[in-house]
Protein backbone atom coordinates (compact mmCIF):
# COMPACT_ATOMS: atom_id res chain seq x y z
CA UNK A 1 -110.68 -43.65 -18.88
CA UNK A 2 -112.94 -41.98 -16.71
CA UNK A 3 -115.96 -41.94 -19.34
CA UNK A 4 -115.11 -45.85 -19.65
CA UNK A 5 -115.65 -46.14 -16.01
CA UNK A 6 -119.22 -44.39 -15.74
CA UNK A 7 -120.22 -46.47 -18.98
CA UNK A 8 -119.53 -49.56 -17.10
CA UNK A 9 -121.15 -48.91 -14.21
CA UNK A 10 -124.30 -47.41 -16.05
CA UNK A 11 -124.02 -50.99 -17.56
CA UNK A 12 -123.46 -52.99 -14.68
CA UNK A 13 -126.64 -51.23 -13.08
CA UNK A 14 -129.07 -51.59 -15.92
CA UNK A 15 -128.42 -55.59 -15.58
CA UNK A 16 -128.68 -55.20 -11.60
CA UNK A 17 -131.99 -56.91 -10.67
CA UNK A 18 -133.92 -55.93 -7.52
CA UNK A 19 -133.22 -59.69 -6.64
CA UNK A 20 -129.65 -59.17 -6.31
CA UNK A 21 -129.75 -56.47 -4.17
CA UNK A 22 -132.08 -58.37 -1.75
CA UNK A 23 -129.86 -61.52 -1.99
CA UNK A 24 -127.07 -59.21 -0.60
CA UNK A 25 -129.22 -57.85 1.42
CA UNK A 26 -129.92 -61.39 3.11
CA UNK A 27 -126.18 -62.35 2.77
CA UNK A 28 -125.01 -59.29 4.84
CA UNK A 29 -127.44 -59.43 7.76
CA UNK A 30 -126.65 -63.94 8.31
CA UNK A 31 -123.00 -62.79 8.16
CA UNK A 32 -123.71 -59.60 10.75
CA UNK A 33 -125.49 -61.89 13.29
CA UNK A 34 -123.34 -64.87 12.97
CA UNK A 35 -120.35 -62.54 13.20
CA UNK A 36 -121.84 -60.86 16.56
CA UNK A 37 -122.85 -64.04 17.91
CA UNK A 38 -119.42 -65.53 17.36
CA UNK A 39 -117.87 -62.28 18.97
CA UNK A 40 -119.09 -63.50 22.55
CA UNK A 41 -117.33 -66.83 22.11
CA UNK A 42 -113.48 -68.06 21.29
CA UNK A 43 -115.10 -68.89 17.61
CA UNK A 44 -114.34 -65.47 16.68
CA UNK A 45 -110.76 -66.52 17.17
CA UNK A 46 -110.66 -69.12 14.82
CA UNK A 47 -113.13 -66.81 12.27
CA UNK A 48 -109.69 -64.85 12.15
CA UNK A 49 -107.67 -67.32 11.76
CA UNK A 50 -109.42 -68.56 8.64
CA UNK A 51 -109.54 -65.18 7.10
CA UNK A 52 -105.91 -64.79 7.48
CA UNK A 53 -105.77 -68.10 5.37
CA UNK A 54 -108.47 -67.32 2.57
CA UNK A 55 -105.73 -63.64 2.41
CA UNK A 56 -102.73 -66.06 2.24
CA UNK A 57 -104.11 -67.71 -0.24
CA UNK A 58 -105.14 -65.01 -2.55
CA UNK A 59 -101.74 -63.42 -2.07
CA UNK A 60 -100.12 -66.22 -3.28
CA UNK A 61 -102.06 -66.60 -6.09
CA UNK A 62 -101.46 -63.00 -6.81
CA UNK A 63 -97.57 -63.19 -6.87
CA UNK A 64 -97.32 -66.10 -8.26
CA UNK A 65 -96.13 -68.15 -5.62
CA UNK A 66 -97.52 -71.81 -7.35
CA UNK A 67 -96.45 -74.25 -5.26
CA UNK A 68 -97.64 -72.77 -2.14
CA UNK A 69 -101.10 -71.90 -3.59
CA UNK A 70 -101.86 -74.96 -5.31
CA UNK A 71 -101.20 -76.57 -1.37
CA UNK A 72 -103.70 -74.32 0.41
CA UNK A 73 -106.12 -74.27 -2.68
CA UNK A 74 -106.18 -78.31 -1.99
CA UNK A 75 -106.76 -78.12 1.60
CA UNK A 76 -109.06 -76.03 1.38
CA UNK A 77 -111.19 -77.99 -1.68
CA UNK A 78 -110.62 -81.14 -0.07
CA UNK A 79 -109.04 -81.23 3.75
CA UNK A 80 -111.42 -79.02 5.82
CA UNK A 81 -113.58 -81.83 6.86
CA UNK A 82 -110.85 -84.15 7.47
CA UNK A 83 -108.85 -81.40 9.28
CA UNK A 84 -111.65 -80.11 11.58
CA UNK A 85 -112.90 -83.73 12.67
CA UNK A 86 -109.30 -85.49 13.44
CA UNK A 87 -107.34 -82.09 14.58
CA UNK A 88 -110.35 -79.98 15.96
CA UNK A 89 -108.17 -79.48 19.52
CA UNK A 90 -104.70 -78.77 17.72
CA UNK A 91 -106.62 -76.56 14.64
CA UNK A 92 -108.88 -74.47 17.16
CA UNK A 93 -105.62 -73.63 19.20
CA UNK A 94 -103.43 -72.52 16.24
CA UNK A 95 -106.51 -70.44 14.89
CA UNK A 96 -107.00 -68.79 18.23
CA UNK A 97 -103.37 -67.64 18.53
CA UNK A 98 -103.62 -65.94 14.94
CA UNK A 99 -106.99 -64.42 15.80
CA UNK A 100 -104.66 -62.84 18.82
CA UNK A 101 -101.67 -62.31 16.86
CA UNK A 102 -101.07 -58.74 15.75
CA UNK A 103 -102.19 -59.84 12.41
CA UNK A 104 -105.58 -60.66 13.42
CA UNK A 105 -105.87 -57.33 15.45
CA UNK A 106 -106.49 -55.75 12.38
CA UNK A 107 -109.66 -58.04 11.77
CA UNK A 108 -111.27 -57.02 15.00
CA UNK A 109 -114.97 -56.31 14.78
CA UNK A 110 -115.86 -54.68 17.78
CA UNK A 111 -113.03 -51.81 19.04
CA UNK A 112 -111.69 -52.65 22.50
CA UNK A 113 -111.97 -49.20 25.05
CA UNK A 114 -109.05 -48.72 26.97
CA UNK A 115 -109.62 -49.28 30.80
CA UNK A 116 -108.79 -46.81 32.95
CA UNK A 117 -105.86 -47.26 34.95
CA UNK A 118 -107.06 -46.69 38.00
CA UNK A 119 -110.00 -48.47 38.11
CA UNK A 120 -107.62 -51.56 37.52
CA UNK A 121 -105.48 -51.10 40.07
CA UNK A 122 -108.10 -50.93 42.20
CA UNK A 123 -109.70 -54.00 40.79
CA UNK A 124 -106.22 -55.73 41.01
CA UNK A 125 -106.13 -54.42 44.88
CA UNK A 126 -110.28 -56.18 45.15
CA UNK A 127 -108.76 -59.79 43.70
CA UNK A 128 -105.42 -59.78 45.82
CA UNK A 129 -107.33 -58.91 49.13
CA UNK A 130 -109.85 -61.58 48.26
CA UNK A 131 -107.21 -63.94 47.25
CA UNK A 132 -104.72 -63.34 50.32
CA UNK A 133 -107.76 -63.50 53.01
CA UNK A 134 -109.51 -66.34 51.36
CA UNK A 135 -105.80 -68.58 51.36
CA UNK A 136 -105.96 -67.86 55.19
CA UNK A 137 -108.92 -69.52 55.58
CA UNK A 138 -108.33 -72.17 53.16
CA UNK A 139 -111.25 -71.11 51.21
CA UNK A 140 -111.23 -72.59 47.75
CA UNK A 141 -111.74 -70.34 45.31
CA UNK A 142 -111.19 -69.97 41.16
CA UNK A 143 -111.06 -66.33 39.31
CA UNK A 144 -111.12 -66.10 35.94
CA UNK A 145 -110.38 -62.68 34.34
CA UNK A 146 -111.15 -62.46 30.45
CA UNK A 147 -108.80 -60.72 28.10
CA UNK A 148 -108.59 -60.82 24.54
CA UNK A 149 -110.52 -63.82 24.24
CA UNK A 150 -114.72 -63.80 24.75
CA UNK A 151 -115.96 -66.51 26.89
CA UNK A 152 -119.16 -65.78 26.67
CA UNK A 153 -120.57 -69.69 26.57
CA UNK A 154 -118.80 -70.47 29.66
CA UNK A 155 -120.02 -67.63 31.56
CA UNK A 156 -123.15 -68.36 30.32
CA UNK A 157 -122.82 -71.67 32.17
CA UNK A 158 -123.03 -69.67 35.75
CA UNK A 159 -125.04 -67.03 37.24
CA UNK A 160 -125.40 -63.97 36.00
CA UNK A 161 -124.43 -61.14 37.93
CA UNK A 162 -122.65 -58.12 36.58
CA UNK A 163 -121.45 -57.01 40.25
CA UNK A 164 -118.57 -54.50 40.26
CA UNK A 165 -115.39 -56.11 41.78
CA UNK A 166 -115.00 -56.27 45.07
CA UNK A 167 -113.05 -58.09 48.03
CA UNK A 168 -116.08 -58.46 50.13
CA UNK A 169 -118.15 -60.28 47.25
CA UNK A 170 -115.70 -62.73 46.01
CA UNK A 171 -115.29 -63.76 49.52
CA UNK A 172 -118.86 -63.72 50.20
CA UNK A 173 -119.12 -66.13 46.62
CA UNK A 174 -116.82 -68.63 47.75
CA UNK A 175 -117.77 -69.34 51.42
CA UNK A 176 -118.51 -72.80 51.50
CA UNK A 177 -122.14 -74.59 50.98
CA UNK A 178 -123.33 -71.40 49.34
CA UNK A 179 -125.13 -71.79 46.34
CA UNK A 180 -122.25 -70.14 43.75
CA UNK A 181 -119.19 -71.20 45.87
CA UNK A 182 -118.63 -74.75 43.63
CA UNK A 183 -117.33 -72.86 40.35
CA UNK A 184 -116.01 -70.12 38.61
CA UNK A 185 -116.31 -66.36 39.13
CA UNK A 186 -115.83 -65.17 35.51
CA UNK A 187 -114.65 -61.32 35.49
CA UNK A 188 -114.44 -59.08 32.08
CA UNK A 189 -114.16 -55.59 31.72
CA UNK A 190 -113.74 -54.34 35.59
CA UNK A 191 -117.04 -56.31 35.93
CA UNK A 192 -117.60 -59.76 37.90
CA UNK A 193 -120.42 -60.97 35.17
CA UNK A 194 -120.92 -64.54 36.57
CA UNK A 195 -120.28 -67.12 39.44
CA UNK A 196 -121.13 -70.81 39.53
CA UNK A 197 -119.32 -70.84 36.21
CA UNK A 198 -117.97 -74.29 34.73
CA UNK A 199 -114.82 -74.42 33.44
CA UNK A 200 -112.95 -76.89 30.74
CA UNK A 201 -110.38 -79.53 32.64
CA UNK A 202 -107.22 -79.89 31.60
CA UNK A 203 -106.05 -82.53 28.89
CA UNK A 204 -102.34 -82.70 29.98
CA UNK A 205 -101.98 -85.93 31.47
CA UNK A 206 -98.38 -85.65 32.94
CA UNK A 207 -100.00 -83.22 36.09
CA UNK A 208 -99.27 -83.54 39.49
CA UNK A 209 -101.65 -85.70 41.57
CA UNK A 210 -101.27 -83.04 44.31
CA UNK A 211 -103.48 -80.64 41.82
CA UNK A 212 -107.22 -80.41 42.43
CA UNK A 213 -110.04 -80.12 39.90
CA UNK A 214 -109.77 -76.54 40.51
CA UNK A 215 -105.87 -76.32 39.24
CA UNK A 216 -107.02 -78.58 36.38
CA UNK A 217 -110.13 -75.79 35.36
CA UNK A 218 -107.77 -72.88 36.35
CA UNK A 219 -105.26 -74.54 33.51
CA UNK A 220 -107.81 -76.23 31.38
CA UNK A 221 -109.51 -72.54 30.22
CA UNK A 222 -105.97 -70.94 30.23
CA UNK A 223 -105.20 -73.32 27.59
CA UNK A 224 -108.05 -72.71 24.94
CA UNK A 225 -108.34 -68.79 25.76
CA UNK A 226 -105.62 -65.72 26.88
CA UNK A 227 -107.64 -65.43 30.08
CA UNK A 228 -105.74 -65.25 33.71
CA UNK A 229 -107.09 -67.35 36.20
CA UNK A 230 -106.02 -67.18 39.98
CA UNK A 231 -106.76 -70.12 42.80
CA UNK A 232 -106.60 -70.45 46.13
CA UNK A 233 -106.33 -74.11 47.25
CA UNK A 234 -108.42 -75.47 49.60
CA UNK A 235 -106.42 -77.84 50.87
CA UNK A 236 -103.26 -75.88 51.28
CA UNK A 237 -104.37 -72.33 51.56
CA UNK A 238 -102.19 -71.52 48.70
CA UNK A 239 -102.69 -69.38 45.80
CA UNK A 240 -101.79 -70.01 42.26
CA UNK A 241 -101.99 -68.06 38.84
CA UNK A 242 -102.37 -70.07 35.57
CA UNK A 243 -102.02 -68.73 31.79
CA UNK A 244 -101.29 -69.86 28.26
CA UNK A 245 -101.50 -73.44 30.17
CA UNK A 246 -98.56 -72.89 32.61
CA UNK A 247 -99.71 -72.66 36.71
CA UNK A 248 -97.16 -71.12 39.07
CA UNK A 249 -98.14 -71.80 42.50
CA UNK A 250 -97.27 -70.07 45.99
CA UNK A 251 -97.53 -66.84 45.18
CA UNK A 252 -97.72 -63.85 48.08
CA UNK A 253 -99.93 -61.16 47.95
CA UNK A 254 -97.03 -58.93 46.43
CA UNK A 255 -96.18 -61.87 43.79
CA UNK A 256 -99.58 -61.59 43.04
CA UNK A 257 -100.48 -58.61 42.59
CA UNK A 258 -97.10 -57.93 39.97
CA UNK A 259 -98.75 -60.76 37.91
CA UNK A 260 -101.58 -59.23 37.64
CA UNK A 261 -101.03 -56.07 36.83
CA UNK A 262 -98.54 -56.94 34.50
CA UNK A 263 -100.83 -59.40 32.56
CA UNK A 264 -103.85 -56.54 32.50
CA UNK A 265 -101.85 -53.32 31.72
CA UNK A 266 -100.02 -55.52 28.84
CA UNK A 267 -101.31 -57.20 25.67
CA UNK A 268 -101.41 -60.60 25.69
CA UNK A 269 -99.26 -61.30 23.06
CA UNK A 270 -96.55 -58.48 23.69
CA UNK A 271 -95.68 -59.37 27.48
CA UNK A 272 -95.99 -63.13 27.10
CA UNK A 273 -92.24 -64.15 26.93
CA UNK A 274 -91.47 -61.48 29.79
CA UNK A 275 -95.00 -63.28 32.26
CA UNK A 276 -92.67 -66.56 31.16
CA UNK A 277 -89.23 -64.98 32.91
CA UNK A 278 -91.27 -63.51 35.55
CA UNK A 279 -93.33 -66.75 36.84
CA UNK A 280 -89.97 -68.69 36.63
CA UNK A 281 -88.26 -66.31 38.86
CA UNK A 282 -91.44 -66.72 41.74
CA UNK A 283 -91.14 -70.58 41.76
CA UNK A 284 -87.74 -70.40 42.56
């Protein structure tokens, strides 16, 4: 068996043209850059969510389940168009939430570090302080801290700034009539990267009319990423946290602060149901 082995490959390489290696060559390198371009953006959820797919399919073809491969083989041959045009909203959700799931973990390009622990708490400490002293003065502001989910192209859409987190600069950012204070401050890896940002309204329609266009960003990006995005109203003074397209308003600094840690010591996926309990308990 083994001799059969080496006499195939000795075969297979005698037939390999230089041609074919530099096809693969060019093949690997599009898919390298398009894959680490994608990695900065939510598209690399929805890469995931395909590939999890294409392996559904395969494995179904593999055990012979017929029915459910000769399904996905026709979607795939004949409904991606159709699919991406009329669904794109409903199809880029569902592939973001694989690309999150456990499932997708294992398709992760780029290893995640762990933070360390206490540079978060401190961090947390930095966004409550700003929060709590910016709702005094009715200072409208809009935080968005990036988990899971790369939002590269709408931090792109600010200034760049790469600023470690502080209370005394995301006040400073959102004092009013200052050049970065209409926006987003967009914060990823105990780093505030951008201000001035732009953020995705909303589509829900049944809202409250007492909610700003800041509550309808804050809930608009929680809905196409995992991010965690707190607001302070400028109207009321009141601060608000918004995720996975739920906002729980009047939260204290304590309230606060448990909802954040919470959401940044815990994957997104694992602590979801218990954020759920825990933001229906504070509204009560």
């Amino acid at each position: 068996m083994v001799s059969a082995a080496i006499e195939y490959v000795i075969r297979y390489l005698q037939v390999l043209r230089i041609t074919d290696i530099i096809d693969v060559l060019i093949v690997t390198i599009i898919v390298y850059l398009l894959l680490n371009w994608l990695n900065e953006t939510r598209g690399m959820q929805l890469i995931k969510g395909i590939a999890i797919l294409f392996v559904v399919v395969a494995v179904s073809n593999l055990i012979g389940l017929t029915a459910l491969n000769y399904i996905l083989s026709g979607i795939f041959q004949f409904g991606v168009i159709a699919i991406v045009v009329i669904f794109q909203p409903e199809l880029r959700s569902i592939l973001e939430q694989m690309g999150r799931s456990k499932v997708g973990k294992l398709l992760d390009i780029a290893a995640n570090t762990a933070n360390n622990d206490n540079l978060i708490n401190k961090n947390v400490d930095e966004i409550v302080t700003a929060a709590v002293n910016m709702a005094a003065t009715k200072t409208g502001a809009l935080m968005v801290i990036e988990r899971e989910t790369r939002m590269g192209e709408i931090a792109k859409t600010g200034t760049f700034l790469d600023a470690d987190i502080s209370s005394a600069l995301l006040e400073n950012i959102f004092v009013p009539n200052t050049p970065l204070h209409d926006g987003a401050v967009m914060i990823r890896s105990n780093k505030i990267i951008a201000a001035g940002c732009f953020l995705p309204l909303t589509s829900n329609a049944n809202l409250s009319r007492e909610l700003g266009t800041r509550h309808r960003a804050a809930l608009g990006v929680s809905e196409v990423s995992d991010a965690v995005v707190v607001v302070v109203s400028e109207e009321t003074g009141k601060i608000s946290i918004a995720v996975g397209g739920s906002l729980t308003r009047n939260l204290s600094a304590e309230t606060l602060k448990r909802a954040l840690t919470k959401a940044l010591f815990t994957p997104a996926e694992e602590d979801h149901i218990s954020k759920l309990k825990f933001w229906k308990a504070v509204s009560k």
